[in-house]
C-alpha atoms as a PDB file:
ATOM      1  CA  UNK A   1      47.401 -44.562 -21.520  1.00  0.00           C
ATOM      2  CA  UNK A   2      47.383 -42.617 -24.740  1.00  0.00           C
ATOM      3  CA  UNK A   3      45.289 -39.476 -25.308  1.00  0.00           C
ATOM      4  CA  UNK A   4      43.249 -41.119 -28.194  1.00  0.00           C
ATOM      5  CA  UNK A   5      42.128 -43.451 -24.942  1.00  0.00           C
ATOM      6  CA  UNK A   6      40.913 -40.979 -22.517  1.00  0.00           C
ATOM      7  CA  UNK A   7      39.218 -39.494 -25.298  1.00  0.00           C
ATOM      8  CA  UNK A   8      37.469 -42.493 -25.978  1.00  0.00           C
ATOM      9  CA  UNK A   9      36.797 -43.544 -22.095  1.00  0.00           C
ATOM     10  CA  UNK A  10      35.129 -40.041 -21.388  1.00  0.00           C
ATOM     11  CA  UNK A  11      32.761 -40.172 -24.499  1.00  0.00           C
ATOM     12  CA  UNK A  12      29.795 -42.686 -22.723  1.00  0.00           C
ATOM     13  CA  UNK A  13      29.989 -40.598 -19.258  1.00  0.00           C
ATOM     14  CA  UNK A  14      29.224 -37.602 -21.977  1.00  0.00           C
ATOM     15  CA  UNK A  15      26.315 -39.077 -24.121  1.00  0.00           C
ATOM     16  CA  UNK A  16      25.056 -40.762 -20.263  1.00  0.00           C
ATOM     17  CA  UNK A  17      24.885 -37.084 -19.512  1.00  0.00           C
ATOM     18  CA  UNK A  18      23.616 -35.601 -22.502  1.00  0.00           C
ATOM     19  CA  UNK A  19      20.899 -38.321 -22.469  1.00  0.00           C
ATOM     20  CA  UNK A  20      19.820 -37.758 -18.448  1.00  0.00           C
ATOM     21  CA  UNK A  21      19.937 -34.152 -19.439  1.00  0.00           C
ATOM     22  CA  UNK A  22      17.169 -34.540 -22.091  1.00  0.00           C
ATOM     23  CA  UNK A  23      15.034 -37.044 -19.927  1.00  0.00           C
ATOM     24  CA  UNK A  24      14.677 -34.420 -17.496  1.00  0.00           C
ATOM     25  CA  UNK A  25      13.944 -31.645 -19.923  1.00  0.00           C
ATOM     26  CA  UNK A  26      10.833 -34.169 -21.389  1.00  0.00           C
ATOM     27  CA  UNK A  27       9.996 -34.493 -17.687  1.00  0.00           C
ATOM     28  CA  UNK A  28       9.849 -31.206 -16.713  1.00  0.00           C
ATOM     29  CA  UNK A  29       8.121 -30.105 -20.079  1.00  0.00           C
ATOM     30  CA  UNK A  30       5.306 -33.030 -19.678  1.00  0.00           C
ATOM     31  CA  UNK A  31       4.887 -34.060 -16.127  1.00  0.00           C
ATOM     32  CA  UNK A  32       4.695 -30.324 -14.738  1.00  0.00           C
ATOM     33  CA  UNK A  33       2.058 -29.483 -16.085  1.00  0.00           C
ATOM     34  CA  UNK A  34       0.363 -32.713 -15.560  1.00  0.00           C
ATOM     35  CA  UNK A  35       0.840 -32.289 -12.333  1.00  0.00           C
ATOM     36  CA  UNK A  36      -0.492 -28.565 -12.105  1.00  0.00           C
ATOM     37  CA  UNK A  37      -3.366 -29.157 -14.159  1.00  0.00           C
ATOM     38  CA  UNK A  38      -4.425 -31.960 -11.489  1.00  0.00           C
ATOM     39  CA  UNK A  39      -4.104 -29.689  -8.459  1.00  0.00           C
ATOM     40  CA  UNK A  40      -5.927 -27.219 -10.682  1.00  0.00           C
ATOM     41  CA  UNK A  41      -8.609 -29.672 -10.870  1.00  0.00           C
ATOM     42  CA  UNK A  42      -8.165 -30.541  -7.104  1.00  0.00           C
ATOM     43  CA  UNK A  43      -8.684 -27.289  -6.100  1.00  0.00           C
ATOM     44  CA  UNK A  44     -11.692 -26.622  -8.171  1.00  0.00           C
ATOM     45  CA  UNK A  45     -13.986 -29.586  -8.033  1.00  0.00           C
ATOM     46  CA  UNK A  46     -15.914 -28.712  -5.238  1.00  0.00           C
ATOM     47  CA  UNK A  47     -16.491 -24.734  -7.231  1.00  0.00           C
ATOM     48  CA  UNK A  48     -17.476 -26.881  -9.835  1.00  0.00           C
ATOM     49  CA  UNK A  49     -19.589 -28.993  -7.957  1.00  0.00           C
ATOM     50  CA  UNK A  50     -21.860 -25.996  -6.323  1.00  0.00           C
ATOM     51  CA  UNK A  51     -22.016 -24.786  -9.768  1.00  0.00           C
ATOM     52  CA  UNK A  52     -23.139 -27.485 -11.342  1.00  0.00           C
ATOM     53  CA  UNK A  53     -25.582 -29.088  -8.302  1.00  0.00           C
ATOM     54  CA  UNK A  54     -27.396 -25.801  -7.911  1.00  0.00           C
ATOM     55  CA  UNK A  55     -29.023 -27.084 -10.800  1.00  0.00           C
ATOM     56  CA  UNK A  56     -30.353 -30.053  -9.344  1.00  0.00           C
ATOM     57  CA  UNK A  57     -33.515 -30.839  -7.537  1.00  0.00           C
ATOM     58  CA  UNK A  58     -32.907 -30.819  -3.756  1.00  0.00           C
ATOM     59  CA  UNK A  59     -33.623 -35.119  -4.031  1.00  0.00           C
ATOM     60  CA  UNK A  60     -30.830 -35.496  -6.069  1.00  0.00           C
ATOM     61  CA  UNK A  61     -28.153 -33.686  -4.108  1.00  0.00           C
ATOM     62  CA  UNK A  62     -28.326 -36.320  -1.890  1.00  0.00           C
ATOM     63  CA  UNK A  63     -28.657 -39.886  -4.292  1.00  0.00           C
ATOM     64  CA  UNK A  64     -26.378 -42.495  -3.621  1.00  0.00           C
ATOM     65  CA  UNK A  65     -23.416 -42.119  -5.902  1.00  0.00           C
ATOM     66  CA  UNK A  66     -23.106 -39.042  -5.635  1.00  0.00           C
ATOM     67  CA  UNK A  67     -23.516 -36.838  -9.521  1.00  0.00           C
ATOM     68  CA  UNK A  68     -21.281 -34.236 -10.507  1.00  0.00           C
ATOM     69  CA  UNK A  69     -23.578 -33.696 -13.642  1.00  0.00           C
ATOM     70  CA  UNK A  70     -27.631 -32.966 -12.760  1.00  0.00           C
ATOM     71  CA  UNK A  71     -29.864 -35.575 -14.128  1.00  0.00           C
ATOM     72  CA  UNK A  72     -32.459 -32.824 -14.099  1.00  0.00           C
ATOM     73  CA  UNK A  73     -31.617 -29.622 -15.375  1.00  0.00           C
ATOM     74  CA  UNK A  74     -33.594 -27.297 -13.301  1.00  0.00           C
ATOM     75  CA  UNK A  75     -33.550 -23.546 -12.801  1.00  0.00           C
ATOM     76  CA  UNK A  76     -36.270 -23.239  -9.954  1.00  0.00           C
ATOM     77  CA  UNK A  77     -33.496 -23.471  -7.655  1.00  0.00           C
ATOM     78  CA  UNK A  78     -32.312 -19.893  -9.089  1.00  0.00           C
ATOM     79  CA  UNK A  79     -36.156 -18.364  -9.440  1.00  0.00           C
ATOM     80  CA  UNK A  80     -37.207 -19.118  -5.677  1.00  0.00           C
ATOM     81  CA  UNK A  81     -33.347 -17.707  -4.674  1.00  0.00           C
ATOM     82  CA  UNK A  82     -33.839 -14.732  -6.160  1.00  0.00           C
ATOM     83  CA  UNK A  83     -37.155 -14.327  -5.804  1.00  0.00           C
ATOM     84  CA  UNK A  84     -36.769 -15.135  -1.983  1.00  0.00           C
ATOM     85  CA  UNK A  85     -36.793 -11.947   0.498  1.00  0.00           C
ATOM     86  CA  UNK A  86     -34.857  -9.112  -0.081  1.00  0.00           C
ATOM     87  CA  UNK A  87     -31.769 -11.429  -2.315  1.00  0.00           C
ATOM     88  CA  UNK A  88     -31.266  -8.934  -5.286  1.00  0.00           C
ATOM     89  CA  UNK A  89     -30.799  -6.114  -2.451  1.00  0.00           C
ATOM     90  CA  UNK A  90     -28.316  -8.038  -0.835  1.00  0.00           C
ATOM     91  CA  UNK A  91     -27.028  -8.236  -3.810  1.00  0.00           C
ATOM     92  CA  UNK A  92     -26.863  -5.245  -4.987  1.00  0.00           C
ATOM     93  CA  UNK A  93     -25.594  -3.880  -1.098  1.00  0.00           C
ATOM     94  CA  UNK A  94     -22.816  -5.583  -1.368  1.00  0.00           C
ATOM     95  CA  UNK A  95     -22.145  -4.811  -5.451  1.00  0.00           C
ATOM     96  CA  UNK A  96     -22.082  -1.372  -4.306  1.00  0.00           C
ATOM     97  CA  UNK A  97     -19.702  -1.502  -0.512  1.00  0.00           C
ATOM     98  CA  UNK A  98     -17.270  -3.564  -2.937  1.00  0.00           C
ATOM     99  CA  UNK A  99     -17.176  -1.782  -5.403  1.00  0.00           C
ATOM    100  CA  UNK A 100     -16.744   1.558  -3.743  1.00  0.00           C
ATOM    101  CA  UNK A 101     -14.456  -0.037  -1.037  1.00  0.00           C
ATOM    102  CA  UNK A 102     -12.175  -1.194  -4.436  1.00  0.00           C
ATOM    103  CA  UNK A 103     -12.223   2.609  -5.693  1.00  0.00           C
ATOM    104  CA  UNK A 104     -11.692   4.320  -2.509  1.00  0.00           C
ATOM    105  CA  UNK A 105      -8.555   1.770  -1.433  1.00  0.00           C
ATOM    106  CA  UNK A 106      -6.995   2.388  -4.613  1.00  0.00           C
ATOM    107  CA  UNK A 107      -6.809   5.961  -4.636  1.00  0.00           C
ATOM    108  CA  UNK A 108      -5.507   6.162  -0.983  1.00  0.00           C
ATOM    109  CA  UNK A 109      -3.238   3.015  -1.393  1.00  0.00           C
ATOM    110  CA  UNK A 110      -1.688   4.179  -4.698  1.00  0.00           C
ATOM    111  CA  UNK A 111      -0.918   8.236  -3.303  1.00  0.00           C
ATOM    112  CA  UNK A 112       0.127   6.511   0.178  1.00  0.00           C
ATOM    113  CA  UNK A 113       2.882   4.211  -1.867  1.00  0.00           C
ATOM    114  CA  UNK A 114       3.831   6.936  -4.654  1.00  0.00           C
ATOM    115  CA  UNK A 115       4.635   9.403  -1.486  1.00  0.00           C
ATOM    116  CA  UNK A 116       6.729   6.635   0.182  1.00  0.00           C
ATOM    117  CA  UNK A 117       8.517   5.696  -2.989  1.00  0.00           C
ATOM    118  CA  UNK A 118       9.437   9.238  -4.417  1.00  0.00           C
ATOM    119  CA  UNK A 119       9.109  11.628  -1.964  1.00  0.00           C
ATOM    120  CA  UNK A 120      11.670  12.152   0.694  1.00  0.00           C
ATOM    121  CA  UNK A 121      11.206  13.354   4.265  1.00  0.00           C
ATOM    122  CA  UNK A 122      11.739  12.673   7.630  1.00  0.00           C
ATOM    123  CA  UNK A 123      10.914   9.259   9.143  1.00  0.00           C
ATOM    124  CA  UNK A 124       9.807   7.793   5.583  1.00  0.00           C
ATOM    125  CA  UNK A 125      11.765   4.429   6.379  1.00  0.00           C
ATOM    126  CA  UNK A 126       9.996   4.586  10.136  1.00  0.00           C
ATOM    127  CA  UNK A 127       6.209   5.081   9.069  1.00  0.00           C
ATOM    128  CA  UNK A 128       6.589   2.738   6.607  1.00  0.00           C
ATOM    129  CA  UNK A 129       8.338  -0.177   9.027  1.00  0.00           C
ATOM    130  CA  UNK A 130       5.270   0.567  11.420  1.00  0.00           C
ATOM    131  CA  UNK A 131       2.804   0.708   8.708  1.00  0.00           C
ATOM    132  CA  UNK A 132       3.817  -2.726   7.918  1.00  0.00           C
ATOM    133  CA  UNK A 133       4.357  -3.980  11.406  1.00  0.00           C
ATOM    134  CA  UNK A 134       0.440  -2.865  11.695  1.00  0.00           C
ATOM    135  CA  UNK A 135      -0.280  -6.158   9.552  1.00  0.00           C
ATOM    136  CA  UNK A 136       0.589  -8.237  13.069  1.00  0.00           C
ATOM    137  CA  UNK A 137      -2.018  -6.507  14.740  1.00  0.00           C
ATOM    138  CA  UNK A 138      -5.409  -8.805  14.326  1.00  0.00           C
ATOM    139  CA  UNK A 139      -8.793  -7.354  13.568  1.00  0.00           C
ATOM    140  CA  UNK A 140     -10.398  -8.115  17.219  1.00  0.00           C
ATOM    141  CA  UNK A 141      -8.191  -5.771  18.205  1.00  0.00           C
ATOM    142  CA  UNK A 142      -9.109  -2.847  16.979  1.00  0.00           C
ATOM    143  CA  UNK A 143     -12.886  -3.658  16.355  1.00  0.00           C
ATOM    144  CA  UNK A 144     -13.757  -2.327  19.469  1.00  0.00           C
ATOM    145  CA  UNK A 145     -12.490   1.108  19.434  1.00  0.00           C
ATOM    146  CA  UNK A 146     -13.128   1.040  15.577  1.00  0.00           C
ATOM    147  CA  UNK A 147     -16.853   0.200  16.304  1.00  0.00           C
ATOM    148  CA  UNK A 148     -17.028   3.500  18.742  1.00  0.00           C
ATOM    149  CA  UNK A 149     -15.962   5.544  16.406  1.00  0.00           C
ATOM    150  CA  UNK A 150     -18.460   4.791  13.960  1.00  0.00           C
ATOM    151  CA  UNK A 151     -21.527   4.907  16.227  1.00  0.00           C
ATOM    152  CA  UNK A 152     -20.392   8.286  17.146  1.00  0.00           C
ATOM    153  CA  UNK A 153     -20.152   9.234  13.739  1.00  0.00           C
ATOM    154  CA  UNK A 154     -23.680   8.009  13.543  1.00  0.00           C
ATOM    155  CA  UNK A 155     -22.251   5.372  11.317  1.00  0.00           C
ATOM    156  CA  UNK A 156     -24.130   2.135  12.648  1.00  0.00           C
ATOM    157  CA  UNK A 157     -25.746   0.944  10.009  1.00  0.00           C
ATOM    158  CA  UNK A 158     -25.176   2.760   7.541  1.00  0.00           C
ATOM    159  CA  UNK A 159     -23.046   0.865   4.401  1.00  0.00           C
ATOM    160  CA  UNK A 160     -20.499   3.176   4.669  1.00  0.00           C
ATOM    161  CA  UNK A 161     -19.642   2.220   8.195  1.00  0.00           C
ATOM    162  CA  UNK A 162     -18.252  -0.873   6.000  1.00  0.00           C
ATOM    163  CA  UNK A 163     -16.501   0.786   3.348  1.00  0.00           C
ATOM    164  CA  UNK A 164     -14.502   3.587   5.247  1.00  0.00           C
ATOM    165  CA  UNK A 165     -12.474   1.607   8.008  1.00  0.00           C
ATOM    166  CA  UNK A 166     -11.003  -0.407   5.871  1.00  0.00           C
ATOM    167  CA  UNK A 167      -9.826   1.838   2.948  1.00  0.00           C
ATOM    168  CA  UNK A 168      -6.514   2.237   3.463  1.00  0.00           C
ATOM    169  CA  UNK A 169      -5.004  -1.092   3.873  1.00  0.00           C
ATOM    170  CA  UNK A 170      -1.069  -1.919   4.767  1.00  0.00           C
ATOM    171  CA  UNK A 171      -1.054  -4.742   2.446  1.00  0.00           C
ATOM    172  CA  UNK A 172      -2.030  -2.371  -0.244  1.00  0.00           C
ATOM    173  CA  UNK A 173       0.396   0.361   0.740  1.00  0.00           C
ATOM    174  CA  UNK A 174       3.137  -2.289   0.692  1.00  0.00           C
ATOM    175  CA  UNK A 175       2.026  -3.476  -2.826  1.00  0.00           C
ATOM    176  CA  UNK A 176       1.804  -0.296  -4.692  1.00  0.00           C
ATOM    177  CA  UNK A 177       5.307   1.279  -2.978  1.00  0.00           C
ATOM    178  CA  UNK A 178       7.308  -1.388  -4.114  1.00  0.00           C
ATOM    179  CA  UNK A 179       5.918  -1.233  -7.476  1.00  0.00           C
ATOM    180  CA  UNK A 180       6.242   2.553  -7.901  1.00  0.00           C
ATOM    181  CA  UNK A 181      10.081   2.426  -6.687  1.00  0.00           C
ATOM    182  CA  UNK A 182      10.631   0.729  -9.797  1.00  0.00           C
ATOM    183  CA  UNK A 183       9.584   3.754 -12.021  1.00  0.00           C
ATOM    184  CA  UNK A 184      12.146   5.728 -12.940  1.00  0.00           C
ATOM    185  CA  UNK A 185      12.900   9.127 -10.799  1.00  0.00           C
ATOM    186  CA  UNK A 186      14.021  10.939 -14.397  1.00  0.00           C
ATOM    187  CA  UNK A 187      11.117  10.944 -15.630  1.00  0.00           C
ATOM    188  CA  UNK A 188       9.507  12.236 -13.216  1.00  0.00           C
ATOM    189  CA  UNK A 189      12.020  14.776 -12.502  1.00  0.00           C
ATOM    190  CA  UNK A 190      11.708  15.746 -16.369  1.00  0.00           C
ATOM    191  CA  UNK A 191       7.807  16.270 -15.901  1.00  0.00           C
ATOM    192  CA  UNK A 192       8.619  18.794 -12.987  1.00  0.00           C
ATOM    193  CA  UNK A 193      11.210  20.674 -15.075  1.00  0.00           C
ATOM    194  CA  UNK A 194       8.537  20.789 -17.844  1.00  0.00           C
ATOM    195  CA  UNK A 195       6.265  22.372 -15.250  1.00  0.00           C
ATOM    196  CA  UNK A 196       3.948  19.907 -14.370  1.00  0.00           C
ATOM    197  CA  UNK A 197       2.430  20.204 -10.501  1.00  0.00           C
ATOM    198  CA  UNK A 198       2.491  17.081  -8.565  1.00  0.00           C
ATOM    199  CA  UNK A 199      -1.375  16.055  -9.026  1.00  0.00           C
ATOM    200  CA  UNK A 200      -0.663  16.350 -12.964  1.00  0.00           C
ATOM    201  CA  UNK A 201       2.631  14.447 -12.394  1.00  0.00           C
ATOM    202  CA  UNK A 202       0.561  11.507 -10.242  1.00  0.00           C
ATOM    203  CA  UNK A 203      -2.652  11.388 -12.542  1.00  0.00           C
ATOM    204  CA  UNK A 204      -0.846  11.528 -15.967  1.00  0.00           C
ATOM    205  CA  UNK A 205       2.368   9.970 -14.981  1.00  0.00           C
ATOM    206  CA  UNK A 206       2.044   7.572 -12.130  1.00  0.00           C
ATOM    207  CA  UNK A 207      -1.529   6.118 -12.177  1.00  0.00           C
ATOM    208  CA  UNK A 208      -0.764   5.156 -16.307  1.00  0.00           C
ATOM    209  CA  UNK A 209       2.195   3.339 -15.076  1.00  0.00           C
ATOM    210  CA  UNK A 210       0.469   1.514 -12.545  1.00  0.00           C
ATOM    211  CA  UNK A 211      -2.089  -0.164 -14.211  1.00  0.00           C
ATOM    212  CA  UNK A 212      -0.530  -3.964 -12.872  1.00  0.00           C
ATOM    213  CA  UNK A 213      -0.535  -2.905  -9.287  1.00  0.00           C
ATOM    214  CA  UNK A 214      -3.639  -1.014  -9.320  1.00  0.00           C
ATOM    215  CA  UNK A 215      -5.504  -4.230 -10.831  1.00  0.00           C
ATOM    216  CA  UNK A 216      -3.801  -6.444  -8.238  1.00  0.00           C
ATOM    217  CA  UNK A 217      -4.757  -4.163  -5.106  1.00  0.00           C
ATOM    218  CA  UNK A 218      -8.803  -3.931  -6.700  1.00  0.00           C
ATOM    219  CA  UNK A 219      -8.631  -7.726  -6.930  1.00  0.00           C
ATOM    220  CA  UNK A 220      -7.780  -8.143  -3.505  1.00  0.00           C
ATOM    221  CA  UNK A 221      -9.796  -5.484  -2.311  1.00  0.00           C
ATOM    222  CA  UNK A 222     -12.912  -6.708  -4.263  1.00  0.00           C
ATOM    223  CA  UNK A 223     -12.431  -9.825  -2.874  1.00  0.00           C
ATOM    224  CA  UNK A 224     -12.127  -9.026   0.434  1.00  0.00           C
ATOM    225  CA  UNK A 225     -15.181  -7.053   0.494  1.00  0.00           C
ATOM    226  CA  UNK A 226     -17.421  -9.669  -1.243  1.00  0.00           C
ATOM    227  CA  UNK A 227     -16.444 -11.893   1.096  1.00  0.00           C
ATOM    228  CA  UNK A 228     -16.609 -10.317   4.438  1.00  0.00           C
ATOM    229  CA  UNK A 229     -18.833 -11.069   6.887  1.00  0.00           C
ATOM    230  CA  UNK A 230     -17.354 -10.162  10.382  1.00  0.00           C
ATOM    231  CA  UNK A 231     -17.124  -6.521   9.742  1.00  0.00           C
ATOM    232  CA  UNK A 232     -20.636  -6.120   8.355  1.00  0.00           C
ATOM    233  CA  UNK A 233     -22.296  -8.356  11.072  1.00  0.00           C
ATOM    234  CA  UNK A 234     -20.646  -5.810  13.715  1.00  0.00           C
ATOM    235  CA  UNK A 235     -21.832  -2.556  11.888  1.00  0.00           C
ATOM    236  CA  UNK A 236     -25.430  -3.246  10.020  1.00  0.00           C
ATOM    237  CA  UNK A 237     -28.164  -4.994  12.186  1.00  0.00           C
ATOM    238  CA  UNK A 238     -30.976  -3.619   9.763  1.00  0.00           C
ATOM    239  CA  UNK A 239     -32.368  -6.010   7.410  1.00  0.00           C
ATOM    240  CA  UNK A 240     -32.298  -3.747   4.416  1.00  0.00           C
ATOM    241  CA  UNK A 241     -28.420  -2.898   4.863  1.00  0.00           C
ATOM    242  CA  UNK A 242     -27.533  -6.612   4.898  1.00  0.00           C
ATOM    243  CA  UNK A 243     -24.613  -7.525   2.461  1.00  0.00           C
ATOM    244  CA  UNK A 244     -24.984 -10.911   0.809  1.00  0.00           C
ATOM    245  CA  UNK A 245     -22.820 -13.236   3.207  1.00  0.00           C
ATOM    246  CA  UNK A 246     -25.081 -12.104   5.838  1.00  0.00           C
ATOM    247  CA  UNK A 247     -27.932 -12.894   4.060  1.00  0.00           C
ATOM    248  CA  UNK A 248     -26.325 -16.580   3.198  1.00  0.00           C
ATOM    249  CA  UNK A 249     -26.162 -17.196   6.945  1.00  0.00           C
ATOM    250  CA  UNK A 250     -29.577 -16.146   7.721  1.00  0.00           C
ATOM    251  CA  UNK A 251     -30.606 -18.470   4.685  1.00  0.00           C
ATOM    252  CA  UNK A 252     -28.949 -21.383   6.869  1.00  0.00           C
ATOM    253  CA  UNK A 253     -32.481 -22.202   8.945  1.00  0.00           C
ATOM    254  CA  UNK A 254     -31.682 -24.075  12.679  1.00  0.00           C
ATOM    255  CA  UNK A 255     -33.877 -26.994  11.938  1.00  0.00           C
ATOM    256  CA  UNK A 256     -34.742 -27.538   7.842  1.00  0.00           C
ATOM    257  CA  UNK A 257     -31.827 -26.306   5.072  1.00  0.00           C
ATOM    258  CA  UNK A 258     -32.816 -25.967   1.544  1.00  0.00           C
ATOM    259  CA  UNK A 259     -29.368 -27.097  -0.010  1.00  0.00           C
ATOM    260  CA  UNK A 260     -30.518 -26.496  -3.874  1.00  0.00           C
ATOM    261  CA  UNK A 261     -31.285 -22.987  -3.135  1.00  0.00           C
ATOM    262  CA  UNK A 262     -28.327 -21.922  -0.743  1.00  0.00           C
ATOM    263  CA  UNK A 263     -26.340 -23.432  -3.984  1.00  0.00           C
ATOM    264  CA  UNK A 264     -27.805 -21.453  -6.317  1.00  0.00           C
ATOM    265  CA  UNK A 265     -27.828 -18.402  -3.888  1.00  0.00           C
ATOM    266  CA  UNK A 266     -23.695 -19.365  -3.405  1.00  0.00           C
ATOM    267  CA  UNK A 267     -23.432 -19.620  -7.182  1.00  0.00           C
ATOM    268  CA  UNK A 268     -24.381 -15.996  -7.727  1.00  0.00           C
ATOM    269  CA  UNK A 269     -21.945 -14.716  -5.556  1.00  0.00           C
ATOM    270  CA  UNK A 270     -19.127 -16.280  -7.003  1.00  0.00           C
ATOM    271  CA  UNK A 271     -19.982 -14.932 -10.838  1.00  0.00           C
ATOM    272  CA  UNK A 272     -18.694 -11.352  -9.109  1.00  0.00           C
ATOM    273  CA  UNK A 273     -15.281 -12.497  -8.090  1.00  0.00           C
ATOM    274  CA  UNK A 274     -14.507 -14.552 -11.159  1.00  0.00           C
ATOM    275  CA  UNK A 275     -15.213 -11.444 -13.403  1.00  0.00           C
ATOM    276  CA  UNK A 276     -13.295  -9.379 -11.652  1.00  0.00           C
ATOM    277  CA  UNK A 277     -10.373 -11.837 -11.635  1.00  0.00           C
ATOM    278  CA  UNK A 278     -10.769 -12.645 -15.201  1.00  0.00           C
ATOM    279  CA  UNK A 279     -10.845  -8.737 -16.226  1.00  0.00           C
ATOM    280  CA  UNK A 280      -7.565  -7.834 -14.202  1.00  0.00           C
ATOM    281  CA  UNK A 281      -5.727 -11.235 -15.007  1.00  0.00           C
ATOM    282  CA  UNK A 282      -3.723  -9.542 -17.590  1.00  0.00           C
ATOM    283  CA  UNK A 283      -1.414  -7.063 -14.683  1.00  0.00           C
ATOM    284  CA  UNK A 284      -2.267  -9.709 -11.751  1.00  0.00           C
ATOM    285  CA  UNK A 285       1.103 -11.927 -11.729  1.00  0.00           C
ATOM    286  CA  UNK A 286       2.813  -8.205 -13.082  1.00  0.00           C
ATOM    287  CA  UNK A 287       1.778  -6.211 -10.061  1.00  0.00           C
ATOM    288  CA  UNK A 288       2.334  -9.302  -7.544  1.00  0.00           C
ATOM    289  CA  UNK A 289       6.350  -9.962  -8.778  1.00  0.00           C
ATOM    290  CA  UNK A 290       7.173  -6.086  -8.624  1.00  0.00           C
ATOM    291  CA  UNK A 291       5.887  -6.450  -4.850  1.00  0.00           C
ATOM    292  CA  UNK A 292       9.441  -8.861  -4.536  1.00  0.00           C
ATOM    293  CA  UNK A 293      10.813  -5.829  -5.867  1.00  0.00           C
ATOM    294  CA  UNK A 294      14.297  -4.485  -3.245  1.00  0.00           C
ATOM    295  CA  UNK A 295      14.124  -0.939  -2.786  1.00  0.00           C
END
């Protein structure tokens, strides 16, 4: 067989290739994100569906198809919520033990991580293996002895027996030190030769840098604190230091549930979250990859 013929022979297995090449690439580029926008869709119909039935009289939530659209736009549901005991002081409770909480864990979480990233001393690989291995260790736990602590710090309800326990968080201390390893130790070895003190170095220096991880550890941390309800059910028993899941579960009656108004009430406290979310967006996926970060 001549040259001319293998040349010839090999030429369809080529163009076959070429051709299963570029029906892939048009898969990939089309049916991905078909496929992704459906889960998205998935996974948000039934946000969707609060949002939109806590619009609807409490006789239509429960018509036969079910709607996803009201037939009768209503905002009473949102009046007698808020308007309904002590709501807006829930409310704001909780606006201000998250918000706090998000402040507070930053500050600790970002110093904690910046000292075990650039500073060394003794043990720094061992405290920071346990600090980790801490995340194994369940909340029931430590509640007890956590619990004791606070009612001898005349704590008990008091908001700030929510916010302080949890402040420094392992998850958060993991998150920010494997970010801040991949700063560069020049420059801040050029700051110190310029004369800058340590506090100048980690205000001016480090906390700029940071912005991704610092938005992804307030995310979590906001969320987190809107949403628990364990921790404040254990610590505030007053009715005016309630946080707002508390006051969902007390709006859950034994005998008679009014659906359109635990809706709307479960509407309202999503708005919090989403903001939040949609204001750090831009340094979320940032400050999660440098977590994947070897160092």
């Amino acid at each position: 067989m001549s040259n001319n013929d293998c040349f010839i022979s090999k030429e369809p297995d080529k163009k076959k290739n070429q051709h299963t090449a570029t029906f892939k690439d048009v898969l990939m580029q089309i049916g991905l994100p078909v496929i992704l926008t459906l889960l998205s869709l998935i996974t948000l119909f039934p946000i969707l569906w609060v949002a939109c039935s806590s619009f609807k009289p409490q006789s239509e939530l429960f018509t036969v198809p079910m709607t996803f659209l009201p037939h009768t736009f209503t905002l009473e549901n949102y009046a007698e919520s808020l308007g309904r005991g002590n709501f807006p002081l829930y409310f704001c409770n909780t606006l201000f033990v998250s918000v706090v909480s998000t402040l507070i864990t930053i500050i600790i979480n970002v110093m904690a991580g910046y000292a075990l990233a650039k500073y060394v001393f003794p043990l720094r690989n061992t405290i920071f293996t346990v600090m980790i291995a801490t995340l194994m260790i369940p909340l029931q736990v430590i509640m007890i002895p956590i619990f004791l602590q606070l009612k001898s710090f005349g704590l008990l309800n008091n908001l700030w027996g929510i916010i302080i326990p949890p402040a420094a968080t392992p998850t958060g201390v993991f998150l920010a030190r494997q970010y801040l390893v991949t700063i560069p130790d020049s420059m801040i070895e050029a700051a110190r030769i310029d004369g800058s003190g340590e506090w100048f170095i980690f205000r001016k220096i480090i906390l700029p840098l940071s912005k991704p991880i610092v938005a992804t550890i307030a995310i979590f941390s906001f969320m987190w604190r809107w949403n628990d309800y364990l921790w404040p059910l254990i610590v505030i028993s007053k009715n005016d230091k309630q946080t707002i899941q508390q006051a969902l579960a007390t709006f859950v009656g034994q005998l008679q549930i009014n659906w359109s108004n635990l809706l709307a009430m479960t509407t309202i406290t999503i708005i919090p979250v989403i903001i939040v979310f949609f204001a750090f967006q831009k340094f979320f996926m940032q400050g999660i990859t440098a977590g994947a970060v070897k160092g």
